[in-house]
C-alpha atoms as a PDB file:
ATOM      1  CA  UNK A   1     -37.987 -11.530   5.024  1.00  0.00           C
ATOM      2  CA  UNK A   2     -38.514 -15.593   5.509  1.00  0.00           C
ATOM      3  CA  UNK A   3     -35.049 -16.666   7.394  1.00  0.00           C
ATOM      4  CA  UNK A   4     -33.583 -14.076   9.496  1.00  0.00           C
ATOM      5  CA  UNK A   5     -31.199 -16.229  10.560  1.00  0.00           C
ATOM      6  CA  UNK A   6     -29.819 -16.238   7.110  1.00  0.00           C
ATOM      7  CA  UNK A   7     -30.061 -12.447   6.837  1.00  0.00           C
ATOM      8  CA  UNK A   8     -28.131 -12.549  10.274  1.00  0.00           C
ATOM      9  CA  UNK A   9     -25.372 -14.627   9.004  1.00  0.00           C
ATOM     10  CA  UNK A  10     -25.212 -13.244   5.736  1.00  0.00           C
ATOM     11  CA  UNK A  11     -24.433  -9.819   6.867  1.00  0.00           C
ATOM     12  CA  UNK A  12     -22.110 -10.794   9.157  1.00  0.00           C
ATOM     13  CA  UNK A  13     -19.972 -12.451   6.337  1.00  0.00           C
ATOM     14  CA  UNK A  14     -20.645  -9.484   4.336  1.00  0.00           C
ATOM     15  CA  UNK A  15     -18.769  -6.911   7.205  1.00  0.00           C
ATOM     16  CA  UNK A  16     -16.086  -9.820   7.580  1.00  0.00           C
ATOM     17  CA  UNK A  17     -15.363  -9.639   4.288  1.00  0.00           C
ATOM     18  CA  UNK A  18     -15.451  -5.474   4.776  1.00  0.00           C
ATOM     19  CA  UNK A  19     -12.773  -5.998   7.744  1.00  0.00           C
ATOM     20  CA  UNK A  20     -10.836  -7.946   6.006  1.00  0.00           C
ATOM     21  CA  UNK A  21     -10.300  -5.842   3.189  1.00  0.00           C
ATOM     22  CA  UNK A  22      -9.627  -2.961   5.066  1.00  0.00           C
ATOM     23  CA  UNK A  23      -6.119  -1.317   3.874  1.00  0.00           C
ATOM     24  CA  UNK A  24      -4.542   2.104   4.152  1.00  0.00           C
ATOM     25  CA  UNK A  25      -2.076   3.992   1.967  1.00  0.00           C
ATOM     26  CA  UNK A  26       0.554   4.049   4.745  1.00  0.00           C
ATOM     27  CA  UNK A  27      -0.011  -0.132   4.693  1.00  0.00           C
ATOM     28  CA  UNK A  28      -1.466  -1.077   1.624  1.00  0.00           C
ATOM     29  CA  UNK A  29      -1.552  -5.192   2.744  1.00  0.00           C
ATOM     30  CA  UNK A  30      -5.138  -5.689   3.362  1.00  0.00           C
ATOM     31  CA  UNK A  31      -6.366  -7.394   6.795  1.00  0.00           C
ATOM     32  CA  UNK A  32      -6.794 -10.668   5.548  1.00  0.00           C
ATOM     33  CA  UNK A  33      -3.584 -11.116   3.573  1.00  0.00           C
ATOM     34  CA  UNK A  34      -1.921 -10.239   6.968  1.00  0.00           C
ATOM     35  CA  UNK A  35      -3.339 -13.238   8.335  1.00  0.00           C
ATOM     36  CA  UNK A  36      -3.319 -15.210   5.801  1.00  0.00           C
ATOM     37  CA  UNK A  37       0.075 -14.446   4.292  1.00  0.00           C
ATOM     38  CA  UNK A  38       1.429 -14.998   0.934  1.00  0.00           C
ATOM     39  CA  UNK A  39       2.911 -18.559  -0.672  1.00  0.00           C
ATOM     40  CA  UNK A  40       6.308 -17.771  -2.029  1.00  0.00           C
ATOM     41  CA  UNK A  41       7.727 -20.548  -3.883  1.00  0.00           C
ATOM     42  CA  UNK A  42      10.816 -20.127  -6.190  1.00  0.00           C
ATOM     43  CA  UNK A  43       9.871 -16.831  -8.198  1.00  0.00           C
ATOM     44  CA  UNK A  44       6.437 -17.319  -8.036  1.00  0.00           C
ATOM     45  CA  UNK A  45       4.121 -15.830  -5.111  1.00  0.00           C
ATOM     46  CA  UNK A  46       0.054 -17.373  -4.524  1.00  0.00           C
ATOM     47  CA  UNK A  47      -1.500 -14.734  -2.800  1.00  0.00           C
ATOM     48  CA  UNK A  48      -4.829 -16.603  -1.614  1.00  0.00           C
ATOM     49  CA  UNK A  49      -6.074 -14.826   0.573  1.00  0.00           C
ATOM     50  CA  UNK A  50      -8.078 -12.482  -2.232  1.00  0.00           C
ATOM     51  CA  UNK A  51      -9.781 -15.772  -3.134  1.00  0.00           C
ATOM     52  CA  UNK A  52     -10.771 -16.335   0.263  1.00  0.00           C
ATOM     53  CA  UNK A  53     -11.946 -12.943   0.587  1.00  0.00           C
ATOM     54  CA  UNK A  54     -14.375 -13.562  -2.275  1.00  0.00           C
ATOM     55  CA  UNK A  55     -15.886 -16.430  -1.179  1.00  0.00           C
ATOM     56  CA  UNK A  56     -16.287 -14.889   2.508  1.00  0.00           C
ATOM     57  CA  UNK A  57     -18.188 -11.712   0.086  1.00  0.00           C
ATOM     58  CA  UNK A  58     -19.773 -14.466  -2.016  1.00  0.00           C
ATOM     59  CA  UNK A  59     -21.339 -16.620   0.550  1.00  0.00           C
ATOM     60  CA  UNK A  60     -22.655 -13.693   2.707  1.00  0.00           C
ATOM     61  CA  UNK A  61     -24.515 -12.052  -0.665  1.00  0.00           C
ATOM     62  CA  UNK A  62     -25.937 -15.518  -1.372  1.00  0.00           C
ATOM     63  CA  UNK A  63     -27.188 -15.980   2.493  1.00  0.00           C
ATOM     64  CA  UNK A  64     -28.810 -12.124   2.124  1.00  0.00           C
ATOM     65  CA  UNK A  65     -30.469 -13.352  -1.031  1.00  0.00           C
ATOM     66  CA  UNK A  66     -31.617 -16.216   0.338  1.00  0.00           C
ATOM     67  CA  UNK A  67     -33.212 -15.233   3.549  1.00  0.00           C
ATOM     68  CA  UNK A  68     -36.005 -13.081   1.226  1.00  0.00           C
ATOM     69  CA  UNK A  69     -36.517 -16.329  -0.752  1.00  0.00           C
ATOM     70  CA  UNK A  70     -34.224 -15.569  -3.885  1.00  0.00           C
ATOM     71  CA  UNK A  71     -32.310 -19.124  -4.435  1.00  0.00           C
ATOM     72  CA  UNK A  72     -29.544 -18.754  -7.292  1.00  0.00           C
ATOM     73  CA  UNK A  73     -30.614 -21.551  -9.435  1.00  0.00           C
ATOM     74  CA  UNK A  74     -29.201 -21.512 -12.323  1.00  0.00           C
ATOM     75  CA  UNK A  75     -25.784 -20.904 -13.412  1.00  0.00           C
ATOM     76  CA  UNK A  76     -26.268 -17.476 -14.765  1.00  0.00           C
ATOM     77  CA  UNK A  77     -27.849 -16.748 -11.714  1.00  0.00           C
ATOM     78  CA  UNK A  78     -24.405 -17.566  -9.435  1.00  0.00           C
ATOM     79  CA  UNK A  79     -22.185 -15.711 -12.235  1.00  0.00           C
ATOM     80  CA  UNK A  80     -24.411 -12.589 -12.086  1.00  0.00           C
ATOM     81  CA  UNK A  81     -23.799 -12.460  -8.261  1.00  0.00           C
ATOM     82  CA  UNK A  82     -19.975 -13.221  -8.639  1.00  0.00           C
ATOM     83  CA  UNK A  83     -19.891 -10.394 -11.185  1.00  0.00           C
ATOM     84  CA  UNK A  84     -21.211  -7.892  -8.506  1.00  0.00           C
ATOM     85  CA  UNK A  85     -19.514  -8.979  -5.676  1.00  0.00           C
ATOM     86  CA  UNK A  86     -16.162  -8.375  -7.785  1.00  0.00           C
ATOM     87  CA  UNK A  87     -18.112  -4.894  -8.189  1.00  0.00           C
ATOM     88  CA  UNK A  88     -18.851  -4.277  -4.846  1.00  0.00           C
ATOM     89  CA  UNK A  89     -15.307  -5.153  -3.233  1.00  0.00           C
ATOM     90  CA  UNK A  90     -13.899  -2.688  -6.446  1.00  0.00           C
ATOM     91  CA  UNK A  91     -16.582   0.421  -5.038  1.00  0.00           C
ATOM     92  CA  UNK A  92     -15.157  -1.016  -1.447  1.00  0.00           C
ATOM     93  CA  UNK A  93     -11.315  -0.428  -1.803  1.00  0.00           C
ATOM     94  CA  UNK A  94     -12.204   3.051  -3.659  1.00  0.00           C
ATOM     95  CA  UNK A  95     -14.873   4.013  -0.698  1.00  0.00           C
ATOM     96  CA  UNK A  96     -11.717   3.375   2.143  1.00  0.00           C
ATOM     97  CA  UNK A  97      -9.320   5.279   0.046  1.00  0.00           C
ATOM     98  CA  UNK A  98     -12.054   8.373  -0.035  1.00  0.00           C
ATOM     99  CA  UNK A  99     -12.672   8.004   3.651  1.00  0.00           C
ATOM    100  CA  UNK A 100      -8.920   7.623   4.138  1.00  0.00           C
ATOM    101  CA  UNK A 101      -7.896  11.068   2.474  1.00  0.00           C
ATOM    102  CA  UNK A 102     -11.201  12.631   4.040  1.00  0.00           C
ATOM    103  CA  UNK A 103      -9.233  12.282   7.319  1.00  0.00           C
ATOM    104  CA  UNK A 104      -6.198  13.778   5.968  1.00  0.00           C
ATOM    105  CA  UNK A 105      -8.192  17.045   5.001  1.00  0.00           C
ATOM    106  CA  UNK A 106      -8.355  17.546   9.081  1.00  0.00           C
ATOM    107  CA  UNK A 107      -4.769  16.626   9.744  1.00  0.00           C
ATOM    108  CA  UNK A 108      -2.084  19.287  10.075  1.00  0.00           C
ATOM    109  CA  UNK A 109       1.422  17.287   9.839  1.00  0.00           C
ATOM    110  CA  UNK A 110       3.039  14.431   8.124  1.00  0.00           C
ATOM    111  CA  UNK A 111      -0.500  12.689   7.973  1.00  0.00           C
ATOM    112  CA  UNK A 112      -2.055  14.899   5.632  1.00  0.00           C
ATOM    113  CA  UNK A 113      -0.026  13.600   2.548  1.00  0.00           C
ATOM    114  CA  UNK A 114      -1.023  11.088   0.946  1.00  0.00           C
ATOM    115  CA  UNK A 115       1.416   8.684  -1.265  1.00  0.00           C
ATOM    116  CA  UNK A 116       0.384   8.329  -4.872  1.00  0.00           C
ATOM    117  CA  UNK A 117       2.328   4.831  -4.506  1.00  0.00           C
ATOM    118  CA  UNK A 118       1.830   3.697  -8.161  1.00  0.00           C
ATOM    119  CA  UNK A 119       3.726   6.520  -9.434  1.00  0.00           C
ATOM    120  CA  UNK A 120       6.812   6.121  -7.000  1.00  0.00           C
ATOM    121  CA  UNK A 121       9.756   4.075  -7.575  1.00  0.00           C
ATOM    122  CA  UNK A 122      13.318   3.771  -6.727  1.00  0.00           C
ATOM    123  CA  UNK A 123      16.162   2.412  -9.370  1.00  0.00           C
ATOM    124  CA  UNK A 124      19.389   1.591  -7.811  1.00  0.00           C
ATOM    125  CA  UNK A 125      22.601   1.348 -10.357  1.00  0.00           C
ATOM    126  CA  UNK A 126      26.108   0.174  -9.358  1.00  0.00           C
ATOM    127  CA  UNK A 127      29.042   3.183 -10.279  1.00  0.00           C
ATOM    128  CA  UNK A 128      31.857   1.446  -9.436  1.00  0.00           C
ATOM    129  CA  UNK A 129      32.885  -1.572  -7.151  1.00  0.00           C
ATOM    130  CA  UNK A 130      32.063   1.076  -4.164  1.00  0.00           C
ATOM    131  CA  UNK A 131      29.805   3.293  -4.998  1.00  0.00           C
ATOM    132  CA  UNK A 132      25.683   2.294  -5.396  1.00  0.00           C
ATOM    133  CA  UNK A 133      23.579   5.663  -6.922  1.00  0.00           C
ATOM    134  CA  UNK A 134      20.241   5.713  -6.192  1.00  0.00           C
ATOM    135  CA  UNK A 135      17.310   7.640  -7.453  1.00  0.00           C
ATOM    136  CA  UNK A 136      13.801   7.677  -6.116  1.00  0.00           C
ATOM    137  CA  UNK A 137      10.767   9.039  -7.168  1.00  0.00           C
ATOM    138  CA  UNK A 138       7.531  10.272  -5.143  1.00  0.00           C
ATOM    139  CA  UNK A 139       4.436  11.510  -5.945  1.00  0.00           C
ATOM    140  CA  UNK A 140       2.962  13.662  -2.731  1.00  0.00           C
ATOM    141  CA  UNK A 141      -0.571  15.530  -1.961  1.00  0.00           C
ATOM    142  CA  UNK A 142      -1.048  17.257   0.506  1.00  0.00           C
ATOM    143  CA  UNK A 143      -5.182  16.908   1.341  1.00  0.00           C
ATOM    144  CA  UNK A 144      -5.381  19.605   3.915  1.00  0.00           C
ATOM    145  CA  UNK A 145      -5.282  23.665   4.043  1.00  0.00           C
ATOM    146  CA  UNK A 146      -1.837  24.532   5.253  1.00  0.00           C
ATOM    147  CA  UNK A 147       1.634  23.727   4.053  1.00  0.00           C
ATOM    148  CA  UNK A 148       3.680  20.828   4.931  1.00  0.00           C
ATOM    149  CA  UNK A 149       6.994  20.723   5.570  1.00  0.00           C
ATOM    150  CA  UNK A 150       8.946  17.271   6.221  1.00  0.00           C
ATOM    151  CA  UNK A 151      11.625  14.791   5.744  1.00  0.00           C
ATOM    152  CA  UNK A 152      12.254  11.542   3.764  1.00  0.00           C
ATOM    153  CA  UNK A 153      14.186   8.317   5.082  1.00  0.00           C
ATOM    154  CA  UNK A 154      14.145   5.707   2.718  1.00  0.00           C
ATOM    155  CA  UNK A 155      14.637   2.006   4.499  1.00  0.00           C
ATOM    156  CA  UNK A 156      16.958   0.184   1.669  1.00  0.00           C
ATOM    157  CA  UNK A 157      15.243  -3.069   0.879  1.00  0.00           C
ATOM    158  CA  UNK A 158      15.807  -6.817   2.566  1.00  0.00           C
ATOM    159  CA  UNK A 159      17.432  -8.085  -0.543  1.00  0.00           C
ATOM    160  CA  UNK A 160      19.615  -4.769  -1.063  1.00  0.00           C
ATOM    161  CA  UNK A 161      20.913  -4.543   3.104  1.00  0.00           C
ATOM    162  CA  UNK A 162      23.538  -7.648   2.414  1.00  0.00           C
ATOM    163  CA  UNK A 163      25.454  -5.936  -0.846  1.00  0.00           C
ATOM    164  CA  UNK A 164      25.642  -2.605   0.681  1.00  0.00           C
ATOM    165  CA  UNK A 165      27.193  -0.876   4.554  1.00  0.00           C
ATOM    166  CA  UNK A 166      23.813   1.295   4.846  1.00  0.00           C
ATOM    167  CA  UNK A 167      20.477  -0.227   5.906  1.00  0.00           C
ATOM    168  CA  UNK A 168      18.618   2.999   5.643  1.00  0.00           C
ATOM    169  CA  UNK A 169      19.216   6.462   3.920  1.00  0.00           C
ATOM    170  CA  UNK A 170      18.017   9.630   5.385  1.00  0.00           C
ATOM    171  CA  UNK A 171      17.605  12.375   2.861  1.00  0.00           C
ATOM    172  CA  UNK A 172      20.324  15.142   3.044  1.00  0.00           C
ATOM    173  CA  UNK A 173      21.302  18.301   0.809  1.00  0.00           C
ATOM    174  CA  UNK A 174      24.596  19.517   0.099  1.00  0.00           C
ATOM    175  CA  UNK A 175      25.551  21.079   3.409  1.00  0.00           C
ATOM    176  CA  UNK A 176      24.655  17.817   4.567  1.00  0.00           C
ATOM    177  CA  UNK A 177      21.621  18.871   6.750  1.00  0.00           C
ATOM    178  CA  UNK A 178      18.257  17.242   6.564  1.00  0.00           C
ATOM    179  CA  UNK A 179      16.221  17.906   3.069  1.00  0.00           C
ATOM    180  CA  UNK A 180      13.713  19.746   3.997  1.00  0.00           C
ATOM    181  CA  UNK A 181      10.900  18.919   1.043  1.00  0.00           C
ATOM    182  CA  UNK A 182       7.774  21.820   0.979  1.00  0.00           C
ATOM    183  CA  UNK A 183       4.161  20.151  -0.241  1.00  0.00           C
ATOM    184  CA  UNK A 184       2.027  23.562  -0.811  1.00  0.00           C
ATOM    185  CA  UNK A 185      -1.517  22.903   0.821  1.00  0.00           C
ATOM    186  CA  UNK A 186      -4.406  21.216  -1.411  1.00  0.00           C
ATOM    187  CA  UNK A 187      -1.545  19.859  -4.045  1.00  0.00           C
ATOM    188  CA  UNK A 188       0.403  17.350  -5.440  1.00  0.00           C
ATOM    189  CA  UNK A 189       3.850  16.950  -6.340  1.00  0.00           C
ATOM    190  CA  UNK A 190       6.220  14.696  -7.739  1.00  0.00           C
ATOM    191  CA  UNK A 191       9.580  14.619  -6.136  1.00  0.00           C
ATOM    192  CA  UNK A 192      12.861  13.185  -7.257  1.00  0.00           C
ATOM    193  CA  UNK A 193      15.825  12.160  -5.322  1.00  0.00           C
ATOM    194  CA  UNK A 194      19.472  11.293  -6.041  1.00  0.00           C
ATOM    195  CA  UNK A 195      21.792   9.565  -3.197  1.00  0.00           C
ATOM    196  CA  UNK A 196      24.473   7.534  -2.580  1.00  0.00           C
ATOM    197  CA  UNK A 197      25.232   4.001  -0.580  1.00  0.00           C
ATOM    198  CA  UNK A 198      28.405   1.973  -0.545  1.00  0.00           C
ATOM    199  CA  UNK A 199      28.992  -1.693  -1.879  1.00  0.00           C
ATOM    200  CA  UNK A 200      30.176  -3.818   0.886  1.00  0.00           C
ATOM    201  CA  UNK A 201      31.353  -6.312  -1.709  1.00  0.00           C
ATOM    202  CA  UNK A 202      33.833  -5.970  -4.321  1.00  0.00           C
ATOM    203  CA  UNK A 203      31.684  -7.094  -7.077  1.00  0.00           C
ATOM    204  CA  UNK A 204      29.980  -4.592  -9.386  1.00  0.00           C
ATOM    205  CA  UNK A 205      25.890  -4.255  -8.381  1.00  0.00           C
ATOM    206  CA  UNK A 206      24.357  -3.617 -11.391  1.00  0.00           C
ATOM    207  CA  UNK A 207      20.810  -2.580 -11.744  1.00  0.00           C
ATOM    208  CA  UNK A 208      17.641  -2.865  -9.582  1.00  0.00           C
ATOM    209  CA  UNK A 209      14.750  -1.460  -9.634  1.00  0.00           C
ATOM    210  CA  UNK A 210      11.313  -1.168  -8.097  1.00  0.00           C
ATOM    211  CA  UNK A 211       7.684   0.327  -7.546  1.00  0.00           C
ATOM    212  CA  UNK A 212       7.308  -1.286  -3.538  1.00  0.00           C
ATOM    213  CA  UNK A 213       9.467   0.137  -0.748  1.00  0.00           C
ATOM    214  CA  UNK A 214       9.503   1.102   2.383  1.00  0.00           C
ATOM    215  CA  UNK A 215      10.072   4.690   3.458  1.00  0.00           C
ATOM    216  CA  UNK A 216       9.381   7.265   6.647  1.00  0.00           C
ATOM    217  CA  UNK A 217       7.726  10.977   6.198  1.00  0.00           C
ATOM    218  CA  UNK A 218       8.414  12.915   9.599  1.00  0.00           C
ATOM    219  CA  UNK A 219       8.886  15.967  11.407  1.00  0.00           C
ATOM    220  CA  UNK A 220      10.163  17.666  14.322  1.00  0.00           C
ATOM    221  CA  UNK A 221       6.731  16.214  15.963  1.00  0.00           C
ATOM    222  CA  UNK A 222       5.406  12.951  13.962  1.00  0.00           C
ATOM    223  CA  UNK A 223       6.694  10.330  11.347  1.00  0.00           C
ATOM    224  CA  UNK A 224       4.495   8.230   9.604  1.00  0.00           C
ATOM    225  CA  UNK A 225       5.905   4.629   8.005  1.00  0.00           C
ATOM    226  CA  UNK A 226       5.010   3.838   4.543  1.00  0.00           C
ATOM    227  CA  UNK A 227       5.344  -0.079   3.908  1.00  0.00           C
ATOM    228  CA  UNK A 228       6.264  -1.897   0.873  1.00  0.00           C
ATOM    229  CA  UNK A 229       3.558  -4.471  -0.012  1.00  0.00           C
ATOM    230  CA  UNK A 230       5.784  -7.061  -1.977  1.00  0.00           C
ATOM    231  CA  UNK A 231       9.844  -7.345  -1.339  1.00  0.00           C
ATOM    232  CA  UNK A 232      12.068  -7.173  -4.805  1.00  0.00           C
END
């Protein structure tokens, strides 16, 4: 090693960058973009802080390289080292998600399911000038040895609380008593849901739809909150 000083530095961009990446499936908004929040302007959102998470990676990978005498000289040099530090942050976000459902093999509650949050979504459809129907769809595994037993409250979203009475919809069945949804240990399952909220305008709704919403697993004991990462 010739510069530890840049081995120093370099490593401690590298475990920034690590930090800052950091997400979980109950919060899916990574460190950094928490900080460094989102540009919404008109319909269009710039979500920068995944650049700046790159350089933070690329920089610190450079500095490592450089401090045993490797300088990146040449263009196809820097675009090797680009390509596997997109590589690296890829075998990053898969590594948290392993260690993440590792911990939910131990748990023995609400915490042991994880969300399979790309195949969820809720569609919302306007019956009448009162009535809004909507459905929902989960997909739920349970990583640990036991079966869990739980609720579902689903928190309506930002743009959807000013058209209807209801800002949040716990999950009922027909006697009108909490659902009570069974995930058999070591499984997954997809669930669907039907329910109703009221217009409070006198304007049909219409359609909307969605992949990203908020909702709350819980228990006599625990709840655990599931965010959205991007309002419809």
């Amino acid at each position: 090693m010739k510069n530890k000083r840049e081995f120093v530095i370099g490593i401690m961009l590298i475990l920034v960058g690590v930090i800052g990446h950091i997400n979980t499936n109950s919060n899916p908004v990574p460190i950094i973009e928490r900080i460094f929040k989102p540009i919404h302007r008109g319909s269009g959102t710039f979500h920068y802080a995944g650049l700046i998470l790159l350089i933070i990676y690329y920089i610190g990978f450079k500095k490592v390289l450089k401090s045993f005498g490797k300088e990146l000289k040449t263009q196809g040099e820097k675009t090797l080292l680009l390509i596997a530090v997109i590589f690296s942050i890829s075998f990053i976000n898969k590594s948290f998600i392993f260690i993440e459902k590792t911990y939910k093999t131990f748990q023995g509650d609400v915490k042991a399911i994880y969300v399979h949050k790309d195949n969820s979504n809720i569609n919302f459809e306007g019956i009448d000038n009162e009535i809004i129907e909507g459905n929902a769809t989960f997909v739920f595994e349970n990583m640990s040895n036991k079966d869990i037993k739980m609720h579902v409250k689903i928190n309506l979203p930002d743009r959807l609380k000013s058209r209807v009475v209801e800002e949040e919809v716990i999950l009922k069945n027909d006697m009108g008593e909490l659902e009570v949804f069974t995930i058999p240990k070591r499984s997954k399952e997809r669930v669907e849901v039907s329910f109703y909220v009221h217009n409070s305008t006198a304007q049909n709704f219409g359609q909307a739809h969605s992949n990203d919403f908020d909702f709350v697993l819980f228990d006599k004991d625990k709840e655990i909150e599931f965010k959205k990462r991007y309002e419809f």
